[in-house]
C-alpha atoms as a PDB file:
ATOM      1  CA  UNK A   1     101.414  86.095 100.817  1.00  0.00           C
ATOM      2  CA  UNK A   2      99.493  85.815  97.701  1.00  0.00           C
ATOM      3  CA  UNK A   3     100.419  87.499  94.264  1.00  0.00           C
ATOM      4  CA  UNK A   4      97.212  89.695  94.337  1.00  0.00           C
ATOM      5  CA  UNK A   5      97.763  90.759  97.958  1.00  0.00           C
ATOM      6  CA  UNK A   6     101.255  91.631  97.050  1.00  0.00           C
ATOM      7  CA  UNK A   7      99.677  93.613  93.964  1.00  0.00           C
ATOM      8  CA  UNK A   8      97.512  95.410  96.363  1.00  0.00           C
ATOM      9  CA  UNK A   9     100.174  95.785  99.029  1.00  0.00           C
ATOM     10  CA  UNK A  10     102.644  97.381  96.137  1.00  0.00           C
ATOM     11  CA  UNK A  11      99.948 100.037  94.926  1.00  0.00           C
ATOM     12  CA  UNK A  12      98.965 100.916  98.166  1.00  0.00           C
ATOM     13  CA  UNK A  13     102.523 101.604  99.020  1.00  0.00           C
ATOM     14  CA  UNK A  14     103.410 103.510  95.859  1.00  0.00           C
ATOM     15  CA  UNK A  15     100.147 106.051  96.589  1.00  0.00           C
ATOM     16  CA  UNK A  16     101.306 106.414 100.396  1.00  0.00           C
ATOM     17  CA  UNK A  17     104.914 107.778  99.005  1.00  0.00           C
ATOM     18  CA  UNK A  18     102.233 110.953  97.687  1.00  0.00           C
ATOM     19  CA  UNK A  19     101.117 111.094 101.481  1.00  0.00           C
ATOM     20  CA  UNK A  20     104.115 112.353 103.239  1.00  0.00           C
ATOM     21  CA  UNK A  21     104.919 111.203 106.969  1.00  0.00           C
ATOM     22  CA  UNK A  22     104.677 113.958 109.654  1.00  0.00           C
ATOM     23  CA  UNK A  23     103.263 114.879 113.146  1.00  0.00           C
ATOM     24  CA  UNK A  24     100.882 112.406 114.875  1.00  0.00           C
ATOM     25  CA  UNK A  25      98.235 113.077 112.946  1.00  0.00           C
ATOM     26  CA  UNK A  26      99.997 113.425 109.285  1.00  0.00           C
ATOM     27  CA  UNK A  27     101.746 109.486 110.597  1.00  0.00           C
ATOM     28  CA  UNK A  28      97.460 108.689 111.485  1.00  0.00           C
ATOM     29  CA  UNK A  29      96.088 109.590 108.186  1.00  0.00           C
ATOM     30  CA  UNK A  30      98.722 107.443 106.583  1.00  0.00           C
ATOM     31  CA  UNK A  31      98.147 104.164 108.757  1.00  0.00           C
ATOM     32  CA  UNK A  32      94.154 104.793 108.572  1.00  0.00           C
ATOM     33  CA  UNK A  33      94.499 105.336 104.270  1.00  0.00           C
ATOM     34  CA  UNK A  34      97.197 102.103 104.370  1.00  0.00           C
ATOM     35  CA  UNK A  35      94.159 100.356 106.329  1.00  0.00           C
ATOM     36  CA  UNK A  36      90.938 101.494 103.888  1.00  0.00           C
ATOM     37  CA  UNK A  37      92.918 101.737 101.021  1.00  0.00           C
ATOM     38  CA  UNK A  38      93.675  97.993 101.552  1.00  0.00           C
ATOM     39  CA  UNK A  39      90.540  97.175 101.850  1.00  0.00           C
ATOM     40  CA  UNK A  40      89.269  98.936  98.534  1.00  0.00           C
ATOM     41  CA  UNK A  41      91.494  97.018  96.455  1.00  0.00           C
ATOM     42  CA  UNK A  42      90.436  93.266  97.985  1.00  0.00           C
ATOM     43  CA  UNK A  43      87.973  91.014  96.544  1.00  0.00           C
ATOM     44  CA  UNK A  44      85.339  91.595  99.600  1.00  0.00           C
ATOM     45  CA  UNK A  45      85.407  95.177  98.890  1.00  0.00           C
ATOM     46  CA  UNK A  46      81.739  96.636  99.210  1.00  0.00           C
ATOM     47  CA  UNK A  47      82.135  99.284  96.549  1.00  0.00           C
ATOM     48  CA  UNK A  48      85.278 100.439  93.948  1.00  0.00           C
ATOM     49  CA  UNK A  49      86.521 103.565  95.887  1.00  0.00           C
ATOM     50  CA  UNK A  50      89.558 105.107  94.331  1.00  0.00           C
ATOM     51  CA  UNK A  51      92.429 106.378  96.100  1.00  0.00           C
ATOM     52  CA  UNK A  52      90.941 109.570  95.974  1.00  0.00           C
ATOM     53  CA  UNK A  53      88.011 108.704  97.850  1.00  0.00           C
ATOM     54  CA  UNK A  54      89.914 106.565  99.922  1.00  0.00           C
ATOM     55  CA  UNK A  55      92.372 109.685 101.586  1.00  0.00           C
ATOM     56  CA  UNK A  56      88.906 112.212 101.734  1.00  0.00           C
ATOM     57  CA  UNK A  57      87.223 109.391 104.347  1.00  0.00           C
ATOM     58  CA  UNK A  58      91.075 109.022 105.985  1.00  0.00           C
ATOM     59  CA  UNK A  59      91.026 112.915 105.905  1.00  0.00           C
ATOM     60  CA  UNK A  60      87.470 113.068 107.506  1.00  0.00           C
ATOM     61  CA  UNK A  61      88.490 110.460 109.819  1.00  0.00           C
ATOM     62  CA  UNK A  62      91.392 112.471 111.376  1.00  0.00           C
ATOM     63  CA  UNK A  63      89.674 115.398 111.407  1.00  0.00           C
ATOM     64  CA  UNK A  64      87.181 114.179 114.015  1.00  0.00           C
ATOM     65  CA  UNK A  65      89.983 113.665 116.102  1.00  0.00           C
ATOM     66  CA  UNK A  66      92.526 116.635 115.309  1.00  0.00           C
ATOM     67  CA  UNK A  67      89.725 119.346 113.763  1.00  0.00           C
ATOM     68  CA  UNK A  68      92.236 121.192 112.752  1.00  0.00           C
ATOM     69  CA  UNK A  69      94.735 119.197 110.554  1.00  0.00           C
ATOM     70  CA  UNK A  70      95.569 119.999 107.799  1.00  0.00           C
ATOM     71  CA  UNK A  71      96.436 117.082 105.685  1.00  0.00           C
ATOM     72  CA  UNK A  72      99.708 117.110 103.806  1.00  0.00           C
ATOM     73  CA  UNK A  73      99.444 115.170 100.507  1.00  0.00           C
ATOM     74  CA  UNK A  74     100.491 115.334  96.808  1.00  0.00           C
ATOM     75  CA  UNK A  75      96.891 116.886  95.493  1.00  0.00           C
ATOM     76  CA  UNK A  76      97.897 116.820  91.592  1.00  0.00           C
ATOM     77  CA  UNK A  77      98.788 113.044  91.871  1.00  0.00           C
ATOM     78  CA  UNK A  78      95.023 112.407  93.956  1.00  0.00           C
ATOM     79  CA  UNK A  79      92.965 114.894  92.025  1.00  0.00           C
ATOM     80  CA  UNK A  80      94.498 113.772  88.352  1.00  0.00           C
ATOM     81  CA  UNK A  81      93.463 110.081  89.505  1.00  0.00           C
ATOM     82  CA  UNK A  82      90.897 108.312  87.145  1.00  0.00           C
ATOM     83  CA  UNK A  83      88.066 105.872  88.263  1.00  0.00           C
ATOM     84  CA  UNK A  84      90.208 102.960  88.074  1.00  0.00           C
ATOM     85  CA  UNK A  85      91.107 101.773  91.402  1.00  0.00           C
ATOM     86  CA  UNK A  86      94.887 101.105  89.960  1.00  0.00           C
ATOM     87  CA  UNK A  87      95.685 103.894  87.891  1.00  0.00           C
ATOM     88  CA  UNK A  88      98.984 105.313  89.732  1.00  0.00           C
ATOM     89  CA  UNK A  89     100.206 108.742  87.912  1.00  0.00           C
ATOM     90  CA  UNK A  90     103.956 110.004  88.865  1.00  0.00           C
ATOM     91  CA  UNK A  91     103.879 113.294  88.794  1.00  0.00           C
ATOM     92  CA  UNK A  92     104.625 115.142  92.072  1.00  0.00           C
ATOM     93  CA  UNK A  93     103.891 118.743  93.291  1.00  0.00           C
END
């Protein structure tokens, strides 16, 4: 595995510990935002989403399957997020 796909793989994992397992769909969100949110960071990456943008689409995702979930997350560490795609705060609800 390469440094920068460790990087990513590192970030990624840190965000998902503000995205706390659950029921099916809680456990679905995570795996779908583990999937896009990979694929945000690497170098073939269409656009810079951050990891904000990255759990609404996971969000709107589940939702078409489950339409009413409601998502469980950590919504002062994904709304205090800034543009850049690696900015990882610590504070928790």
């Amino acid at each position: 595995m390469s440094a920068k796909l460790k990087t990513m793989r590192q970030i990624v994992l840190e965000e998902l510990e503000h995205i706390p397992k659950g029921n099916d769909a809680q456990n679905e969100l995570r795996l779908i935002y583990f999937n896009r949110r990979m694929h945000s960071l690497g170098r073939k990456a269409k656009e810079k989403k951050t990891a904000k943008n990255v759990l609404a689409e996971s969000i709107a995702r589940i939702k078409e399957e489950y339409p009413n979930f409601e998502p469980e997350y950590d919504k002062e560490f994904f709304e205090g997020e800034t543009v850049s795609s690696n900015t990882k705060l610590s504070k928790k609800e």
